[in-house]
N, C-alpha and C. Protein backbone atom coordinates (compact mmCIF):
# COMPACT_ATOMS: atom_id res chain seq x y z
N UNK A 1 1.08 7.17 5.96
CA UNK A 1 1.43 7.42 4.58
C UNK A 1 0.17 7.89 3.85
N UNK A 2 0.33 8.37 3.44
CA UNK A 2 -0.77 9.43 1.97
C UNK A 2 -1.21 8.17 1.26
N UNK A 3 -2.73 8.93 0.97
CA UNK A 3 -3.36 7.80 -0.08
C UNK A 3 -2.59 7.55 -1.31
N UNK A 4 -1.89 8.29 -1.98
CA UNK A 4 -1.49 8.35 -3.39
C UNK A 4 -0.29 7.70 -3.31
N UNK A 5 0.14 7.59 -2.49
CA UNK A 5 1.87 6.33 -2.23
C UNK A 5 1.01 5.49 -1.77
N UNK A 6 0.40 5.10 -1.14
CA UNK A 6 -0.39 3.63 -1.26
C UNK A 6 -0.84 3.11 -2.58
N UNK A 7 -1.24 3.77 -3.12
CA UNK A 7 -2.32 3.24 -4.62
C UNK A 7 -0.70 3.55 -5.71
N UNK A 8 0.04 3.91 -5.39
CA UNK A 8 0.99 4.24 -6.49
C UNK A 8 1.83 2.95 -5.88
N UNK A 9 2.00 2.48 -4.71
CA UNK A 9 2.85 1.22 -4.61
C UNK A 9 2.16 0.02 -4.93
N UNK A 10 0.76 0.35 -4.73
CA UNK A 10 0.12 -0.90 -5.21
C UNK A 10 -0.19 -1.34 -6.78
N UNK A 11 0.20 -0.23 -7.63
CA UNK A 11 0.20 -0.24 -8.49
C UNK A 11 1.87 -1.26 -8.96
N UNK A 12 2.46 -0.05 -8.41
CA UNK A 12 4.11 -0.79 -8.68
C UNK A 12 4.17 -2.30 -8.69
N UNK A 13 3.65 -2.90 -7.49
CA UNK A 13 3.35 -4.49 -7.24
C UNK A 13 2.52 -4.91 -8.46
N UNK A 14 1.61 -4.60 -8.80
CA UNK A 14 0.92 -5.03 -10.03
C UNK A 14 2.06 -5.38 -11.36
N UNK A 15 2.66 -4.04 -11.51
CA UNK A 15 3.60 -3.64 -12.43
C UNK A 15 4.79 -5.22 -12.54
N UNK A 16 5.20 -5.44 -10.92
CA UNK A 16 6.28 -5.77 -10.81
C UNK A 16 5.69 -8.02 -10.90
N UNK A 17 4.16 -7.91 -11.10
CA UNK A 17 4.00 -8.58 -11.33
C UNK A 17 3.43 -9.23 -13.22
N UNK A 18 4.55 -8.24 -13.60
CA UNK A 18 4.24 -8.53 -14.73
C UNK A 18 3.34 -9.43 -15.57
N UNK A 19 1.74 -8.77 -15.29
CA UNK A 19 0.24 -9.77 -15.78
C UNK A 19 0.72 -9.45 -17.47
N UNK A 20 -0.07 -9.99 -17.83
CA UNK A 20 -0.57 -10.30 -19.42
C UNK A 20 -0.96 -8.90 -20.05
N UNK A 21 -1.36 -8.65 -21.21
CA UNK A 21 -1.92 -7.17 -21.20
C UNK A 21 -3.31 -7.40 -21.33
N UNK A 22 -4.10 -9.32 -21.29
CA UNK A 22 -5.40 -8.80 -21.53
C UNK A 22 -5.93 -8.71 -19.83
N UNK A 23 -5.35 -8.71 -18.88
CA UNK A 23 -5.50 -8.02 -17.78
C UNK A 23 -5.19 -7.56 -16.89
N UNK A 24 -4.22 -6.71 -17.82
CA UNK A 24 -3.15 -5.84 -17.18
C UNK A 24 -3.17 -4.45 -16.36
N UNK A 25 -5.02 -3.80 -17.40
CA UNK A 25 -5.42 -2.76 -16.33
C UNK A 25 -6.16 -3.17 -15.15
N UNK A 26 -6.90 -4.07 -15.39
CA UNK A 26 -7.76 -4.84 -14.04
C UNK A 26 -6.91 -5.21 -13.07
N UNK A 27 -5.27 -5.69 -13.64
CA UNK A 27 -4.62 -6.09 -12.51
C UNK A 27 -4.33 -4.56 -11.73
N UNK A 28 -3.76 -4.12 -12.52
CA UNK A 28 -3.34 -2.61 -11.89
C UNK A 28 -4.16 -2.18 -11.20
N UNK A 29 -5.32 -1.69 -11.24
CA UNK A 29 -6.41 -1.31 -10.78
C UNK A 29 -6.96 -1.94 -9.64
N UNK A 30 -6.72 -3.18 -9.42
CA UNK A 30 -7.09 -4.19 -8.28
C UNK A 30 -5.51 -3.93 -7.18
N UNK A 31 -4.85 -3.82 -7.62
CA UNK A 31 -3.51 -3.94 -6.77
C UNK A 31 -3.43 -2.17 -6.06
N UNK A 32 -3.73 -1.60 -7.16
CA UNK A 32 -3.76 0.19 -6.47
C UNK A 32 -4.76 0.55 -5.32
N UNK A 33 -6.18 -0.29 -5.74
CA UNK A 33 -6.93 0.06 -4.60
C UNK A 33 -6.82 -1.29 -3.15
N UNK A 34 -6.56 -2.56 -3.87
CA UNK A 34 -6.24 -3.35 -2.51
C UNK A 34 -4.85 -2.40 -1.74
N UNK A 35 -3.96 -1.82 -2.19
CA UNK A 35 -2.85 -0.86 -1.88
C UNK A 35 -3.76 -0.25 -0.81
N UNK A 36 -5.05 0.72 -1.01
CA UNK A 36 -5.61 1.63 -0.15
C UNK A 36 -6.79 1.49 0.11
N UNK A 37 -6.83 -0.10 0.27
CA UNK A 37 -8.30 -0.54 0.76
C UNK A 37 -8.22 -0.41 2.52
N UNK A 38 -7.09 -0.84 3.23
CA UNK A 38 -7.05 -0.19 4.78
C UNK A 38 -7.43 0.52 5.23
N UNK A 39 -7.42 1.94 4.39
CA UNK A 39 -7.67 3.01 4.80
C UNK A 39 -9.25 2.96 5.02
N UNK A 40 -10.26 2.41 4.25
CA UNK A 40 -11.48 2.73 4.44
C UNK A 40 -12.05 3.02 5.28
N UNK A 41 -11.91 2.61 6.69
CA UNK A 41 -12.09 3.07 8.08
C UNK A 41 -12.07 4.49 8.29
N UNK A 42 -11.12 6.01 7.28
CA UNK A 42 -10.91 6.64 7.03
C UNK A 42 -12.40 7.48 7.14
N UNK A 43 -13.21 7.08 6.51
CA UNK A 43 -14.27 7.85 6.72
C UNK A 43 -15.17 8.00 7.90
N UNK A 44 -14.78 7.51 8.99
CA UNK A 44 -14.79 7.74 10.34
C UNK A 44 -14.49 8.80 10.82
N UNK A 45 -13.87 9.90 9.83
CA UNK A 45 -13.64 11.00 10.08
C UNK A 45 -14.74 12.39 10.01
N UNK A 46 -15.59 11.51 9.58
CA UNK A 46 -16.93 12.42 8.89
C UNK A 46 -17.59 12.57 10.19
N UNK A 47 -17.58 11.59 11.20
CA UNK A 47 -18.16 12.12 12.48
C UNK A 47 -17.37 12.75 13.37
N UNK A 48 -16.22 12.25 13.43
CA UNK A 48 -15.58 13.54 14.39
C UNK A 48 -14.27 13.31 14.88
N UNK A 49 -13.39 14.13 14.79
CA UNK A 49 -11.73 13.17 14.73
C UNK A 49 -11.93 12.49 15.28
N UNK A 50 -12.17 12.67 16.57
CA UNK A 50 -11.45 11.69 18.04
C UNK A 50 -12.20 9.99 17.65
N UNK A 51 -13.38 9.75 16.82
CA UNK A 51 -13.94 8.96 16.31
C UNK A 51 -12.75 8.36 15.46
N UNK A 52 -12.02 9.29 14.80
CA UNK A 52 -11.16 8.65 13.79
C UNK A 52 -9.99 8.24 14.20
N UNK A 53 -9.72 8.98 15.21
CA UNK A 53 -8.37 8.60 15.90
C UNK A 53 -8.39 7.22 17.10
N UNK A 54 -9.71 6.92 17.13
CA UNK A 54 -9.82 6.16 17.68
C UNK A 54 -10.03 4.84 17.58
N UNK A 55 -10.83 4.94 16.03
CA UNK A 55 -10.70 3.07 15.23
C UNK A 55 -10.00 3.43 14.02
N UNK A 56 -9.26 4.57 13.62
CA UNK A 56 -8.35 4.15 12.47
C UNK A 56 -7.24 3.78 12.49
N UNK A 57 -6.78 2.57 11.93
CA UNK A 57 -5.86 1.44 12.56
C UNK A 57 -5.67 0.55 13.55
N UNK A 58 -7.38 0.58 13.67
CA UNK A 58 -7.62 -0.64 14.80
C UNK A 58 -8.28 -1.81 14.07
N UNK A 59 -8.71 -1.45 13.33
CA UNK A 59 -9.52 -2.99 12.79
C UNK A 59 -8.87 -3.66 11.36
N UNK A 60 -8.96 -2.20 10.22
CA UNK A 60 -8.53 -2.64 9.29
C UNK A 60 -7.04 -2.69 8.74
N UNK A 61 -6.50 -2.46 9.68
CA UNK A 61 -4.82 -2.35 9.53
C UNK A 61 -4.35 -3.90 10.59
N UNK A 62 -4.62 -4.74 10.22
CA UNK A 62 -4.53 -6.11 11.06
C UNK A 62 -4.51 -7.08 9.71
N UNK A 63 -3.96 -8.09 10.11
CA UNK A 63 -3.74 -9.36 9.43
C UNK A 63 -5.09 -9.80 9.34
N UNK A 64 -6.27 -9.83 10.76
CA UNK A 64 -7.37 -10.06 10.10
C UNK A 64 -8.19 -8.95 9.49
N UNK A 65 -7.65 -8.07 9.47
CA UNK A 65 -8.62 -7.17 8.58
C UNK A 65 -7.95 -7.07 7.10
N UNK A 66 -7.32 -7.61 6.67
CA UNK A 66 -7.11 -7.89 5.61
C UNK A 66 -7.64 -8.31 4.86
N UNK A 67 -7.45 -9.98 5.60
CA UNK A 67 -8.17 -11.17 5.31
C UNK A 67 -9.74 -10.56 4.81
N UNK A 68 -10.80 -10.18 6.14
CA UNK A 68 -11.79 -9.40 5.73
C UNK A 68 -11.71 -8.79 4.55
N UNK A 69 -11.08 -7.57 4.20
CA UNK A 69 -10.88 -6.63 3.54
C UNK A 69 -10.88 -7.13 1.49
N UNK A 70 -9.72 -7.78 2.11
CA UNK A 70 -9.71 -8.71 0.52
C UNK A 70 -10.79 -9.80 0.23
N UNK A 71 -11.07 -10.43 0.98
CA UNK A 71 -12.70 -11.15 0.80
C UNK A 71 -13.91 -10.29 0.13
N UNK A 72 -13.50 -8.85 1.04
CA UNK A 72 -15.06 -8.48 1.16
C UNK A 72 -14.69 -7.60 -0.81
N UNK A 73 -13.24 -7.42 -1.05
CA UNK A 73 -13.35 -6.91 -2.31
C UNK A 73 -13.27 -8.11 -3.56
N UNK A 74 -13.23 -9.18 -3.30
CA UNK A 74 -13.32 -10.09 -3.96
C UNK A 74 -14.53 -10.50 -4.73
N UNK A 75 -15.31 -9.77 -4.17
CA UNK A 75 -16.44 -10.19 -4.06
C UNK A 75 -17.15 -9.31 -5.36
N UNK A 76 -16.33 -8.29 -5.99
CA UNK A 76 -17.07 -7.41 -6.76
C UNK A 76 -17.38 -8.35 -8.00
N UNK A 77 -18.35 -7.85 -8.80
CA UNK A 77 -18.62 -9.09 -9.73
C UNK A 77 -17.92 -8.62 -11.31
N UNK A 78 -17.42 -7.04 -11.27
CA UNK A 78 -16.40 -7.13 -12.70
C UNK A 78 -15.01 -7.61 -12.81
N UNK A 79 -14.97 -8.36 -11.93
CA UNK A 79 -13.38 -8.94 -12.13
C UNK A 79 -13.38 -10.27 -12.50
N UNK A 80 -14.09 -10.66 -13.72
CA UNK A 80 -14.54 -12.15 -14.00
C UNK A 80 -13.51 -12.59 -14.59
N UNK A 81 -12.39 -11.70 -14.81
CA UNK A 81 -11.30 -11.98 -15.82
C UNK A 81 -9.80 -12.76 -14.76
N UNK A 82 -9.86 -12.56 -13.68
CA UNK A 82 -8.75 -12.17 -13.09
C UNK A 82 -9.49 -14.06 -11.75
N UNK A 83 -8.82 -15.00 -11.48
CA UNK A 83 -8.84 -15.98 -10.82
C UNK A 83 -9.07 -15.27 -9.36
N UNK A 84 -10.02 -16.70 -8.44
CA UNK A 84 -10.26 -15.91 -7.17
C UNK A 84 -8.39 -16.53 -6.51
N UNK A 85 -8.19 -17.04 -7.07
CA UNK A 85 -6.38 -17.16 -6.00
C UNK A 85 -5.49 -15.73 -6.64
N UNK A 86 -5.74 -15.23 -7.81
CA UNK A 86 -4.90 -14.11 -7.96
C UNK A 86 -5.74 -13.05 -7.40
N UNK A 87 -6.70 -13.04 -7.69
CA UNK A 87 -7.39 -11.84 -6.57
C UNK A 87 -6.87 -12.06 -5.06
N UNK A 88 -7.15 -12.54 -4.38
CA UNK A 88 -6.36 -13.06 -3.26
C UNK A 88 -5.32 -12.61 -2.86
N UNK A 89 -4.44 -12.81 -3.91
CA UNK A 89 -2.98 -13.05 -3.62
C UNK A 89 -2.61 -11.61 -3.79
N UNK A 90 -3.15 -10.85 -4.61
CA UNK A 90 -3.51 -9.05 -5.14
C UNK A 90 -3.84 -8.55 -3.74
N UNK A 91 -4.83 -8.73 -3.71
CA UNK A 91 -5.73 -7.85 -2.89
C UNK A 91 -4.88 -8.24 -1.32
N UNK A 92 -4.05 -9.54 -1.02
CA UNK A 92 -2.96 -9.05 0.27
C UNK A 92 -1.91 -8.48 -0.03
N UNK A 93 -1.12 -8.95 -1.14
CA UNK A 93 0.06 -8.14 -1.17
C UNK A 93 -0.05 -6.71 -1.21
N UNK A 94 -1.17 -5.80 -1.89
CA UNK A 94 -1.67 -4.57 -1.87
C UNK A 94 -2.04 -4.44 0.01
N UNK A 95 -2.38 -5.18 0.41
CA UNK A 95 -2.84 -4.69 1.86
C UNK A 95 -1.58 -4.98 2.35
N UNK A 96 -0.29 -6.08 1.95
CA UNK A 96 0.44 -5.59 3.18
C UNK A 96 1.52 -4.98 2.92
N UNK A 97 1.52 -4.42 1.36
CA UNK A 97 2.22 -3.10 1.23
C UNK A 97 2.24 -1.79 2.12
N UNK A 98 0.59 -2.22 2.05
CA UNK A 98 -0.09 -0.35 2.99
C UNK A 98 0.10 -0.80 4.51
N UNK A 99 0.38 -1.75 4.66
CA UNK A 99 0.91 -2.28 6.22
C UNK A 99 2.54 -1.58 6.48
N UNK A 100 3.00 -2.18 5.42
CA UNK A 100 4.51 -1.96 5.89
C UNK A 100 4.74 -0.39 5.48
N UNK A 101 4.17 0.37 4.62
CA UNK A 101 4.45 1.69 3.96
C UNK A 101 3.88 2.73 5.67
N UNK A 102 2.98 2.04 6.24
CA UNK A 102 2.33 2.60 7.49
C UNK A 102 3.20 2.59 8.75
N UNK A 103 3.65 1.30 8.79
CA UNK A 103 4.74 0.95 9.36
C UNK A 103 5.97 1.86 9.98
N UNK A 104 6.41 2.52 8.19
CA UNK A 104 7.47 3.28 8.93
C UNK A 104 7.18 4.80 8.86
N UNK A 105 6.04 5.00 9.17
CA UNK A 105 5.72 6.33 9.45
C UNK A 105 5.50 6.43 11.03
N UNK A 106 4.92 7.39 11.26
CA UNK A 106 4.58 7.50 13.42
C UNK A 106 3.19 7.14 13.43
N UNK A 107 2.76 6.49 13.06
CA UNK A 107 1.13 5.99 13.41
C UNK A 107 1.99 4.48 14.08
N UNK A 108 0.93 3.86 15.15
CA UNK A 108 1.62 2.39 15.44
C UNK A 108 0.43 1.49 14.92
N UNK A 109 0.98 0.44 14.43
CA UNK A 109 -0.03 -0.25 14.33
C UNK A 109 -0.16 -1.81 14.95
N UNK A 110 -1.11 -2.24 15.44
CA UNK A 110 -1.75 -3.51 16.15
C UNK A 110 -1.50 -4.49 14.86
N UNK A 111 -0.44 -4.97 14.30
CA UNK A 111 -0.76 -5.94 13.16
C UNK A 111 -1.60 -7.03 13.79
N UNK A 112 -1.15 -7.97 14.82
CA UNK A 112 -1.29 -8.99 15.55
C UNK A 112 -2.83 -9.06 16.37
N UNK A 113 -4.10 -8.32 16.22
CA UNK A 113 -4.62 -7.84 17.14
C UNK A 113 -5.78 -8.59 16.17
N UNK A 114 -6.36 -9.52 16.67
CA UNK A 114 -6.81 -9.53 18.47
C UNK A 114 -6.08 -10.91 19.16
N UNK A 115 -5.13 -11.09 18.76
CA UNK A 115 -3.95 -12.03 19.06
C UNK A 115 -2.96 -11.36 20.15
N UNK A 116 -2.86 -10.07 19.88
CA UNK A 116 -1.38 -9.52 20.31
C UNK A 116 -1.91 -7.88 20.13
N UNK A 117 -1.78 -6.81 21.64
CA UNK A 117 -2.00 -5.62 21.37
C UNK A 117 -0.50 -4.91 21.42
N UNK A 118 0.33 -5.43 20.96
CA UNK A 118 2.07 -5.06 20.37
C UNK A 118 1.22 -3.89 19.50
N UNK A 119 2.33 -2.84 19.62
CA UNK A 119 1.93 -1.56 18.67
C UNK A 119 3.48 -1.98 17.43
N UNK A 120 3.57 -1.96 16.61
CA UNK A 120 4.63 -2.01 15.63
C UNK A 120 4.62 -0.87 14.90
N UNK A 121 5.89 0.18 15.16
CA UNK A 121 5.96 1.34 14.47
C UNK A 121 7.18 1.22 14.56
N UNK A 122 8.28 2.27 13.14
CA UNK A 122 9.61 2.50 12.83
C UNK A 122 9.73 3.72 12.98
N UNK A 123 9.13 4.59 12.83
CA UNK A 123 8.99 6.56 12.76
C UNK A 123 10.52 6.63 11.58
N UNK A 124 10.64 6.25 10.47
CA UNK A 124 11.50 6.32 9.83
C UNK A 124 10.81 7.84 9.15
N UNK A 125 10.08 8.32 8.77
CA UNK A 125 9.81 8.93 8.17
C UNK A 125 8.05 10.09 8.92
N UNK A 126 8.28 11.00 8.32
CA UNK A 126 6.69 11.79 8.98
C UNK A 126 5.59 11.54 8.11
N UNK A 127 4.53 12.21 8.59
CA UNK A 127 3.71 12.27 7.98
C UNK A 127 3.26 12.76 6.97
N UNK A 128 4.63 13.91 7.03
CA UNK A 128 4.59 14.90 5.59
C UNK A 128 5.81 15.04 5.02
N UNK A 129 6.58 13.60 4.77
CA UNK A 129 7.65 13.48 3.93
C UNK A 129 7.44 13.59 2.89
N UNK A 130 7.82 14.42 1.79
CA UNK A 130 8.22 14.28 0.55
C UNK A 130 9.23 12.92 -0.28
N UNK A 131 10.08 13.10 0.26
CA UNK A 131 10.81 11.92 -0.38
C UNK A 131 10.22 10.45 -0.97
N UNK A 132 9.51 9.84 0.35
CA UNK A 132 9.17 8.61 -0.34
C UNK A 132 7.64 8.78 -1.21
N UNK A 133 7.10 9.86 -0.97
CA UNK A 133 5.97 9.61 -2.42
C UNK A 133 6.76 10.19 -3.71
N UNK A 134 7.35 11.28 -3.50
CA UNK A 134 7.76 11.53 -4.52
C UNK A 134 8.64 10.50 -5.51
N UNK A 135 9.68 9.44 -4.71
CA UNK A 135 10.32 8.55 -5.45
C UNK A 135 8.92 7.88 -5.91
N UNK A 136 8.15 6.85 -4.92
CA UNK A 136 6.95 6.23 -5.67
C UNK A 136 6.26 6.60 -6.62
N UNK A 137 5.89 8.41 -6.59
CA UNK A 137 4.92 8.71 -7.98
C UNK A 137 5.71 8.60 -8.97
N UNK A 138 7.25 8.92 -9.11
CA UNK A 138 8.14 8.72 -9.93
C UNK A 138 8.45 7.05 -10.66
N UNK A 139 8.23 6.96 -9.77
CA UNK A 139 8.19 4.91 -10.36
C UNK A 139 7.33 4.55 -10.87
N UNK A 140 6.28 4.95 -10.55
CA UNK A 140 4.79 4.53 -10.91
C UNK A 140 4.83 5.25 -12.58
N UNK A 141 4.90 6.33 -12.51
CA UNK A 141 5.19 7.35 -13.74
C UNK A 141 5.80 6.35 -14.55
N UNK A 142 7.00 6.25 -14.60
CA UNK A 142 7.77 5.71 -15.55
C UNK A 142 7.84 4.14 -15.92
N UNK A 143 7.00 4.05 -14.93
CA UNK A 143 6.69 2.31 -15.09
C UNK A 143 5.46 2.18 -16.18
N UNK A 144 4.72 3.16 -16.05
CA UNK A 144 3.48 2.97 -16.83
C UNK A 144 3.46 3.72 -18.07
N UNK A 145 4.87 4.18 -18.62
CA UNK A 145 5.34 4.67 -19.54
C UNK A 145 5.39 4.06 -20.39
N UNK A 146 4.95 4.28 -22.04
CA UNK A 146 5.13 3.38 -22.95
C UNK A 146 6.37 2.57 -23.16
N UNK A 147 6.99 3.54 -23.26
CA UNK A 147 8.88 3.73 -23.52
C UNK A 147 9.62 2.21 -22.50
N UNK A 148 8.84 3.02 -21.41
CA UNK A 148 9.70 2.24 -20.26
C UNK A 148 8.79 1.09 -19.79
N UNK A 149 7.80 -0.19 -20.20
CA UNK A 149 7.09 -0.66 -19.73
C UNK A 149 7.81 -1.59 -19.29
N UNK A 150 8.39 -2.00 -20.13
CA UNK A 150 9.55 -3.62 -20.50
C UNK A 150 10.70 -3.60 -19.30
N UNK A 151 10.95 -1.98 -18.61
CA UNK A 151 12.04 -1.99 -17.73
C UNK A 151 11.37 -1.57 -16.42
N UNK A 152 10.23 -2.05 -16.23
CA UNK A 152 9.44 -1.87 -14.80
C UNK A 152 10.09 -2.67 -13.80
N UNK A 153 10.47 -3.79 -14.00
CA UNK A 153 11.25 -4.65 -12.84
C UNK A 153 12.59 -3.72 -12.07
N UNK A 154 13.27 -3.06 -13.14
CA UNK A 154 14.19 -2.44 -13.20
C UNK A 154 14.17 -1.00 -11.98
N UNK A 155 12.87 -0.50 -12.18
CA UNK A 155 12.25 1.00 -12.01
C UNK A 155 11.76 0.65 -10.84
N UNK A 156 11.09 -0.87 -10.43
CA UNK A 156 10.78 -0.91 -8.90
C UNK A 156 12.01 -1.11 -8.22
N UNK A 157 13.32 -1.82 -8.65
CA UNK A 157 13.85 -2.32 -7.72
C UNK A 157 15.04 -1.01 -7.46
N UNK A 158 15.11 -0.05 -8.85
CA UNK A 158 15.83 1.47 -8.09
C UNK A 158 15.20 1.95 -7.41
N UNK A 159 13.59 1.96 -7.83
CA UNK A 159 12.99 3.05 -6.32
C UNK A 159 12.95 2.20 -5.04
N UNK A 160 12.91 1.23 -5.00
CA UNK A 160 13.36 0.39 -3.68
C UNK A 160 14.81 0.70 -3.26
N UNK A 161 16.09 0.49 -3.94
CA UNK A 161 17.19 1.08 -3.56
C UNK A 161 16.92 2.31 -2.96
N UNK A 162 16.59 3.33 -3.72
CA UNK A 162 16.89 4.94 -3.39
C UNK A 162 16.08 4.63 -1.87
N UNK A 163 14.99 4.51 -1.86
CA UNK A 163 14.65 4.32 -0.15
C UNK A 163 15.16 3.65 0.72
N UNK A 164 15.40 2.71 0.50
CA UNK A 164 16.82 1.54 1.61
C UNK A 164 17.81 2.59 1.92
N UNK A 165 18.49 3.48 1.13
CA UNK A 165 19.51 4.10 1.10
C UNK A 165 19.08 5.65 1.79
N UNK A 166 17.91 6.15 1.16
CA UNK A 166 17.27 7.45 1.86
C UNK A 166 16.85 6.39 3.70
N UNK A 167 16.34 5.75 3.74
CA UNK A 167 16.08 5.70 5.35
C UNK A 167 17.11 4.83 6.52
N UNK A 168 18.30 4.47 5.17
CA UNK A 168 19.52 3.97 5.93
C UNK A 168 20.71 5.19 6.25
N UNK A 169 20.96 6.15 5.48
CA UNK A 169 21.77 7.17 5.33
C UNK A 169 21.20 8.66 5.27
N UNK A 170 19.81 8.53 5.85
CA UNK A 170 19.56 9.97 5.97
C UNK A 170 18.52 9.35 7.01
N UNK A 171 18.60 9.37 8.27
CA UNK A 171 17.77 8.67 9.09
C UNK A 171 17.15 9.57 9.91
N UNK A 172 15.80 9.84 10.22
CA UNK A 172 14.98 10.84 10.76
C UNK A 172 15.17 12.30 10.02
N UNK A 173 15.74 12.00 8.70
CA UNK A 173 15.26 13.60 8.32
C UNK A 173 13.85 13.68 8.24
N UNK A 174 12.95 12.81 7.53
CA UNK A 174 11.93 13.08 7.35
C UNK A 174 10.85 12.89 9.00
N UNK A 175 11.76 12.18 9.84
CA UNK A 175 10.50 11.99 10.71
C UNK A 175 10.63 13.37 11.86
N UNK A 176 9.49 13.26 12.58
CA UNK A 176 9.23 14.73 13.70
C UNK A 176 10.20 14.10 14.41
């Protein structure tokens, strides 16, 4: 899945955790990038694919690289506003959003590892589906809409429908 449906679902989760407004962008902001903190391994690409294809989604796409992952962002020192159990609790649900959003694309991933080298993949969808970012940027959009702030619960749980329904009743359009 694309960086921008990661950070746009992790946002949604923020959203759908309806914080306070005096830290309501910090929450957002913490939930969008714990959303696409997995990926960081990503820049493994700067030396040379086969480098990238070779530890991306081996370390930080795991239950313990999470764990890691959200520790090691916990750790920043402007989030004095926000509790270390809601950081926590942020910074996994954002990581195992980008777990399950990874999930049903064709990458496999080792959740279980170094417990279990099980690959867990759905191929519900490709790599260059339109559909599910486009519903997500659409949610995200209108969630963070003045108009529509108050009906964000509402706006995650249709764009959750429309995908249950797009990968129950239109099955492998999007995948190769």
């Amino acid at each position: 899945m694309d960086s921008i449906t990661h950070i746009c679902s992790g946002i949604l989760l923020g959203r759908g955790l309806r914080p306070l407004a005096a830290v309501r962008r910090t929450m957002l902001l913490v939930a969008g990038l714990a959303a696409l903190a997995p990926d960081v391994d990503s820049v493994s690409y700067l030396w040379r694919s086969d480098t990238f294809f070779r530890l991306h989604h081996t370390y930080t796409h795991t239950l313990v690289g999470l764990v890691v992952v959200a520790l090691a962002a916990i750790e920043s020192r402007w989030l004095k506003n926000l509790s270390f159990a809601r950081l926590l609790g942020i910074n996994q649900g954002g990581g195992g959003l980008h777990l399950c959003g990874d999930m049903i694309a064709l990458w496999s991933l080792r959740i279980l590892w170094p417990f279990s080298d099980h690959d867990f993949v759905h191929k519900w969808t490709s790599d260059f589906d339109y559909a599910v970012p486009a519903v997500v940027v659409v949610a995200t959009g209108l969630s963070e809409t003045d108009g529509f702030q108050h009906c964000a619960p509402w706006i995650i749980a249709g764009a959750f429908l429309l995908l249950v329904v797009y990968f129950l009743f239109i099955p492998g359009w999007g995948a190769a």
